[in-house]
N, C-alpha and C. Protein backbone atom coordinates (compact mmCIF):
# COMPACT_ATOMS: atom_id res chain seq x y z
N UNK A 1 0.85 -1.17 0.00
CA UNK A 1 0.00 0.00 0.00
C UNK A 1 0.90 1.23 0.00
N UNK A 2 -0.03 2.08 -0.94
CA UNK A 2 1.02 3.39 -0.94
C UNK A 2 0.68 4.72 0.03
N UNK A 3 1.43 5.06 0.92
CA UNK A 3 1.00 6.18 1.68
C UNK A 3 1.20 7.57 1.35
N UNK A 4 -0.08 8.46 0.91
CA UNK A 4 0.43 9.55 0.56
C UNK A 4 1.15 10.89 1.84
N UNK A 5 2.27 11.22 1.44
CA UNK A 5 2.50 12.15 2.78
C UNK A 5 2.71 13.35 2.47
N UNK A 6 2.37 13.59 1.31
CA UNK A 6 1.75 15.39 0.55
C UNK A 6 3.07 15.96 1.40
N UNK A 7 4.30 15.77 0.87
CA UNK A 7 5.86 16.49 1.05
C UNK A 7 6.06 16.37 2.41
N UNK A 8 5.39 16.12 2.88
CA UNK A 8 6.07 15.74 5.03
C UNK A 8 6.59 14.90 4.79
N UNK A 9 8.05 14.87 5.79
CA UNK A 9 8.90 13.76 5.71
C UNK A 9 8.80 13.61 7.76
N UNK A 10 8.93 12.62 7.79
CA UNK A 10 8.79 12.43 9.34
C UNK A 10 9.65 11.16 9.49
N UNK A 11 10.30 11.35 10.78
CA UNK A 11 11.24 10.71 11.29
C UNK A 11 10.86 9.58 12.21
N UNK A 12 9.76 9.43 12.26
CA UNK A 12 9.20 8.49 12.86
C UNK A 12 9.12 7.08 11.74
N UNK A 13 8.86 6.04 12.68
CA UNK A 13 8.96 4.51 11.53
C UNK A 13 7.83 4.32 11.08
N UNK A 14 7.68 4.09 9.83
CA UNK A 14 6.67 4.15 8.98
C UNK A 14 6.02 2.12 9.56
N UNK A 15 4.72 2.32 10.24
CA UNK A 15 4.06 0.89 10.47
C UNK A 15 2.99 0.99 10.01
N UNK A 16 2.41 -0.04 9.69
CA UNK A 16 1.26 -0.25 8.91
C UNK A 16 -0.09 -1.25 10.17
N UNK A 17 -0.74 -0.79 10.69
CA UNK A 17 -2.03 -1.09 11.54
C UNK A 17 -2.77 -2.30 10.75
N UNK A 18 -2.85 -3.67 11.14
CA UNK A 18 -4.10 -4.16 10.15
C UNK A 18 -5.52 -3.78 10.33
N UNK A 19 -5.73 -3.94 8.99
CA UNK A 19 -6.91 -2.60 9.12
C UNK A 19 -8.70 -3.36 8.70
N UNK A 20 -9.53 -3.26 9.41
CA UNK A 20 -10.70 -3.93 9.25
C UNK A 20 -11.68 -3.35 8.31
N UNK A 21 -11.93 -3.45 7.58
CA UNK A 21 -13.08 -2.95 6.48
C UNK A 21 -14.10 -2.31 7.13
N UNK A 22 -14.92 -0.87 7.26
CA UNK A 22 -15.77 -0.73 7.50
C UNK A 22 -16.83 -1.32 7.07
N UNK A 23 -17.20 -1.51 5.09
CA UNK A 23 -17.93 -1.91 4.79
C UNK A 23 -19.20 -0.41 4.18
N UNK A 24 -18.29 0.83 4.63
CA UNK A 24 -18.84 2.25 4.56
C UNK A 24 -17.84 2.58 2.90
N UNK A 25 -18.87 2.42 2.06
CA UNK A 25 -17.68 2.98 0.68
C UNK A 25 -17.67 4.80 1.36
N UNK A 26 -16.50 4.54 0.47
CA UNK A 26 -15.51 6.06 0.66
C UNK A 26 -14.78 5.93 1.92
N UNK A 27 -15.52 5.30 3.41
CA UNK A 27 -14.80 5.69 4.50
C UNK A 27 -13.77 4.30 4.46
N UNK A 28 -13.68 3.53 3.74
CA UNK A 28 -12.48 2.60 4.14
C UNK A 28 -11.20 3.22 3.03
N UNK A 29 -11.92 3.77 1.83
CA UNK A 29 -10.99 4.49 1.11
C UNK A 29 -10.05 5.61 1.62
N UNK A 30 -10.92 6.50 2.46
CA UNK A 30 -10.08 7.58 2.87
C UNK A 30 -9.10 6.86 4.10
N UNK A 31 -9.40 5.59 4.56
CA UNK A 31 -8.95 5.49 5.97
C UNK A 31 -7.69 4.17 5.21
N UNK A 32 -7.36 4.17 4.11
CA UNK A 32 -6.00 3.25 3.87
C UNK A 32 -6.77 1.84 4.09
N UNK A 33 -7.98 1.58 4.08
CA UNK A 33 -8.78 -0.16 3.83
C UNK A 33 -9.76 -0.37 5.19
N UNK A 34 -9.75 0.90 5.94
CA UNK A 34 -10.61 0.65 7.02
C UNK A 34 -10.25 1.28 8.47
N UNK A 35 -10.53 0.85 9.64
CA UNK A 35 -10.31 0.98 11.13
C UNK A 35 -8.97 0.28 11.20
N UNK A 36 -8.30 0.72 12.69
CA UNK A 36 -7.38 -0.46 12.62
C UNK A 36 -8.20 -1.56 13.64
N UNK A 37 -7.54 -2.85 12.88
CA UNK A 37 -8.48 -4.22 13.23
C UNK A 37 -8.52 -4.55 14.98
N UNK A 38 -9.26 -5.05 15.96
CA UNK A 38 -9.47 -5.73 17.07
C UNK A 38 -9.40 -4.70 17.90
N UNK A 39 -9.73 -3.33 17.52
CA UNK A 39 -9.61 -2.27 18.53
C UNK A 39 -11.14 -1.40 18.59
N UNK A 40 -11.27 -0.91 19.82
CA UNK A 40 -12.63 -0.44 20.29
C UNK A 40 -12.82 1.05 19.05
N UNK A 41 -13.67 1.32 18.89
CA UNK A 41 -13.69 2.54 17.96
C UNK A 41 -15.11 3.78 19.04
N UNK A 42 -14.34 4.54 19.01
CA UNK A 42 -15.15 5.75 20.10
C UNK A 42 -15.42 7.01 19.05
N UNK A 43 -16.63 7.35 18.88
CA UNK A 43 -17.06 8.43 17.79
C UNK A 43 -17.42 9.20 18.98
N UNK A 44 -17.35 10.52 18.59
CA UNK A 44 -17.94 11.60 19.68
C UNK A 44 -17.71 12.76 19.32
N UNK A 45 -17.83 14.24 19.31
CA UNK A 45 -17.94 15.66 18.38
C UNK A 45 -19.33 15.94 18.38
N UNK A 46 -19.59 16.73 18.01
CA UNK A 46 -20.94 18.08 18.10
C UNK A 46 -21.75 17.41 17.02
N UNK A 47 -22.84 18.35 17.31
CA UNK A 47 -24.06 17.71 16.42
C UNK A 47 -24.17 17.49 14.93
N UNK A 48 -24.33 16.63 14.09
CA UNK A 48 -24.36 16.59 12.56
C UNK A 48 -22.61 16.17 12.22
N UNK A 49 -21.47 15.80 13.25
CA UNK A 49 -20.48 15.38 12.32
C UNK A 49 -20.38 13.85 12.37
N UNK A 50 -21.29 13.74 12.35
CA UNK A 50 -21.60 11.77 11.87
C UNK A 50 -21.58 10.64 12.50
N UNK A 51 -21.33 11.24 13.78
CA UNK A 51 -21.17 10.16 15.03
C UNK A 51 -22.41 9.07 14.71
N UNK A 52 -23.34 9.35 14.59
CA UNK A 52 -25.26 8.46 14.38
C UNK A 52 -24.92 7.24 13.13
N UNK A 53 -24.52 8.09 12.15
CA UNK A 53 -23.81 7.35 10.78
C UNK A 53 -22.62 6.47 11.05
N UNK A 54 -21.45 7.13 11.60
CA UNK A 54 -20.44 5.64 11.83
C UNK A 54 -21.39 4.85 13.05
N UNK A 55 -21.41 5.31 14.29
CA UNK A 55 -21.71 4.30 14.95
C UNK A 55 -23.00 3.33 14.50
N UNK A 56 -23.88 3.81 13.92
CA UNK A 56 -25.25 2.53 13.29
C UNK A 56 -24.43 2.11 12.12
N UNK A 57 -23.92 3.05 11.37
CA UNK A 57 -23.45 2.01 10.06
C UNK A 57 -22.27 1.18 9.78
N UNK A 58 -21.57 1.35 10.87
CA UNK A 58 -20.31 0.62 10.81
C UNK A 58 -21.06 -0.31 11.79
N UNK A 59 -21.12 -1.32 12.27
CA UNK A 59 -21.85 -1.89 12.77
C UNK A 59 -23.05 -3.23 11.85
N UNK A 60 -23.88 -1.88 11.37
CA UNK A 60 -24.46 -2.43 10.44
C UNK A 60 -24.01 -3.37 9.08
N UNK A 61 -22.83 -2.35 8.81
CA UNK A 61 -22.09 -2.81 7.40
C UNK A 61 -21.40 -4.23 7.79
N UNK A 62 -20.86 -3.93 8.93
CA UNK A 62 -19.77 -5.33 9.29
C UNK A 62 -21.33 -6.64 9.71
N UNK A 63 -22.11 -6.38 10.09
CA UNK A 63 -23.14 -7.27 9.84
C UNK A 63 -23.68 -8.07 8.73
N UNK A 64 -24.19 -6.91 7.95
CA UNK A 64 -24.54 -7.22 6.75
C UNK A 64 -23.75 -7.96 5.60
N UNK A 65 -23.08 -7.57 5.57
CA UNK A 65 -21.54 -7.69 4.76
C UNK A 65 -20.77 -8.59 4.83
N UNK A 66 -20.58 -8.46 6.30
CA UNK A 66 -19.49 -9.96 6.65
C UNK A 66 -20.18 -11.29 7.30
N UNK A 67 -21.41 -10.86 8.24
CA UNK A 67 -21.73 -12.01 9.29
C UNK A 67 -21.06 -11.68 10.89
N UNK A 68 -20.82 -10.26 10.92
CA UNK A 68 -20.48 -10.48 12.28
C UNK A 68 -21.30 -9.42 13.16
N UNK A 69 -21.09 -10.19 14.42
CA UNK A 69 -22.01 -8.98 15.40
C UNK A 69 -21.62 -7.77 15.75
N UNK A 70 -21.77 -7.04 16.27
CA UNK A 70 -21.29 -5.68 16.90
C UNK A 70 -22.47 -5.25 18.09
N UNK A 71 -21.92 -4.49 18.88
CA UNK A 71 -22.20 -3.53 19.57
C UNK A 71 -22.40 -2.30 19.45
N UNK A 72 -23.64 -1.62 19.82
CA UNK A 72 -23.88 -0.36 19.30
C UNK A 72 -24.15 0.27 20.55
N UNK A 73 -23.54 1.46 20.81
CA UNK A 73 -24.06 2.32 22.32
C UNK A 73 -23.89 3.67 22.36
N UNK A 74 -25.05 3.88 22.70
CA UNK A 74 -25.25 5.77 22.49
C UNK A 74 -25.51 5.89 24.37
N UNK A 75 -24.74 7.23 24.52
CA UNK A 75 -25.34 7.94 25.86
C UNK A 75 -25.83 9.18 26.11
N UNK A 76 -26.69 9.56 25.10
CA UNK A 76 -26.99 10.80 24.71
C UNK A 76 -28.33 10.57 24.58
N UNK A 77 -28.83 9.29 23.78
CA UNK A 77 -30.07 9.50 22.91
C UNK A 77 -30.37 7.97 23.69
N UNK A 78 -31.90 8.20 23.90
CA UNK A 78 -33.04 6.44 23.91
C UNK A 78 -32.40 5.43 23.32
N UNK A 79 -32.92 4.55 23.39
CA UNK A 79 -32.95 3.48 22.04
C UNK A 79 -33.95 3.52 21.37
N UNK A 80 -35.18 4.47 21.54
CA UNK A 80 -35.72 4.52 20.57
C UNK A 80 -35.48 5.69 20.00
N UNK A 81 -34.85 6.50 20.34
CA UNK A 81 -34.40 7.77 19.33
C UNK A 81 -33.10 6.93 18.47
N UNK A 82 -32.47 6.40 18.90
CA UNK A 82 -31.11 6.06 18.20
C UNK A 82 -32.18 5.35 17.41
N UNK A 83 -33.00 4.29 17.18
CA UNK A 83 -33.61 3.16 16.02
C UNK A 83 -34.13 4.52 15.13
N UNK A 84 -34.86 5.50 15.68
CA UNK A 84 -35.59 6.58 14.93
C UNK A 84 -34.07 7.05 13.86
N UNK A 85 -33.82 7.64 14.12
CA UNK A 85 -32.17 8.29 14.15
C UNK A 85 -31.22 7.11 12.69
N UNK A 86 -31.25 6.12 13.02
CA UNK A 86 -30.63 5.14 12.28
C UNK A 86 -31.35 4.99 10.80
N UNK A 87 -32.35 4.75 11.57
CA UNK A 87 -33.42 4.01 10.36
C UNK A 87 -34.06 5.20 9.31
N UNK A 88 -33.68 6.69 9.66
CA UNK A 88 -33.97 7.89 8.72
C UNK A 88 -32.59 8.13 7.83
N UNK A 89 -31.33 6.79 8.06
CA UNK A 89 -30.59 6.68 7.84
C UNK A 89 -30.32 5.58 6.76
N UNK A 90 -31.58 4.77 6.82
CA UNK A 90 -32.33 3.39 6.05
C UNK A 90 -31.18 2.69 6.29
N UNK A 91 -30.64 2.39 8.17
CA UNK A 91 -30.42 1.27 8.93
C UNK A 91 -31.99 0.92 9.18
N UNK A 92 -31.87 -0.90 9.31
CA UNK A 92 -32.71 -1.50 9.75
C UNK A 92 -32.11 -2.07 11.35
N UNK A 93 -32.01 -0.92 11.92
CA UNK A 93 -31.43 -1.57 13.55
C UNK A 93 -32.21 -2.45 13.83
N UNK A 94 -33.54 -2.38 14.09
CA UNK A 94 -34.48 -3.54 15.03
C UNK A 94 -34.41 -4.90 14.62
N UNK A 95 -34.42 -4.81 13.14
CA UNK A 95 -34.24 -6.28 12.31
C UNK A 95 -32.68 -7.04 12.79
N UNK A 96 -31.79 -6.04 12.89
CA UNK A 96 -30.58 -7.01 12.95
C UNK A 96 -30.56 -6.88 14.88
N UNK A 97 -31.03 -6.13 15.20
CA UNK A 97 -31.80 -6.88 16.85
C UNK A 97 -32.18 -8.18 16.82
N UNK A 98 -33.25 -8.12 15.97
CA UNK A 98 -34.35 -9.25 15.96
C UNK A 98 -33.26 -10.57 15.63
N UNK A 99 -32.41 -10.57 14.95
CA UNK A 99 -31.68 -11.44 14.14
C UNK A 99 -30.77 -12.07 15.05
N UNK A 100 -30.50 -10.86 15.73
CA UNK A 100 -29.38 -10.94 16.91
C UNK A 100 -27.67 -10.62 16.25
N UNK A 101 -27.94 -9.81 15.35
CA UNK A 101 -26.40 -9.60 14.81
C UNK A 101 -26.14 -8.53 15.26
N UNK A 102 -26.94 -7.26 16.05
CA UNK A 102 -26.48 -6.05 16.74
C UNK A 102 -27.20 -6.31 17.85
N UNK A 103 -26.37 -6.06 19.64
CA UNK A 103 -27.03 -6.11 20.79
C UNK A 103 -27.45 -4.53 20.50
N UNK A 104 -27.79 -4.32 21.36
CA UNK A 104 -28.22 -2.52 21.94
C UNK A 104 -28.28 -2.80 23.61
């Protein structure tokens, strides 16, 4: 993989994170193939910068996509504002409840 470093040269050792697919096109593109892999991911910032979107859809995607479960947890909003919230997002949270591929 090629890393762009737009003319910074840094003295630090260049390592490479294995990296887990969101399953979010564009966001595994900008992020070099994804998250880095087996690590907790914490979204948080002011209103409208996408915290609702990664946390239901990354989640969702690695569900849908791969077969695996996730965890989803808001401390701000219900669970029924977060399903409201998701699903104006055309996540089907309750279904992959129902399924059992996302706890809440």
């Amino acid at each position: 993989m090629k890393i762009k470093t737009n003319g910074f040269k840094s003295s630090a050792p260049k390592t490479l994170l294995p990296k887990c697919p969101t399953g979010i096109q564009g966001l595994d593109e900008i992020t070099g193939g994804g998250l880095p892999r087996g690590r907790p991911r914490w979204f948080c910032g002011g209103a409208g910068c996408g915290k609702t979107f990664a946390g239901g859809g990354i989640p969702r995607a690695r569900a849908v996509q791969f077969g695996e479960p996730g965890v989803l947890m808001a401390f701000e909003e219900t669970e029924k504002e977060l399903k409201a919230n998701v699903a104006s997002l055309g996540f089907d949270l309750e279904g992959l409840v129902r399924r059992k591929q996302i706890r809440h």
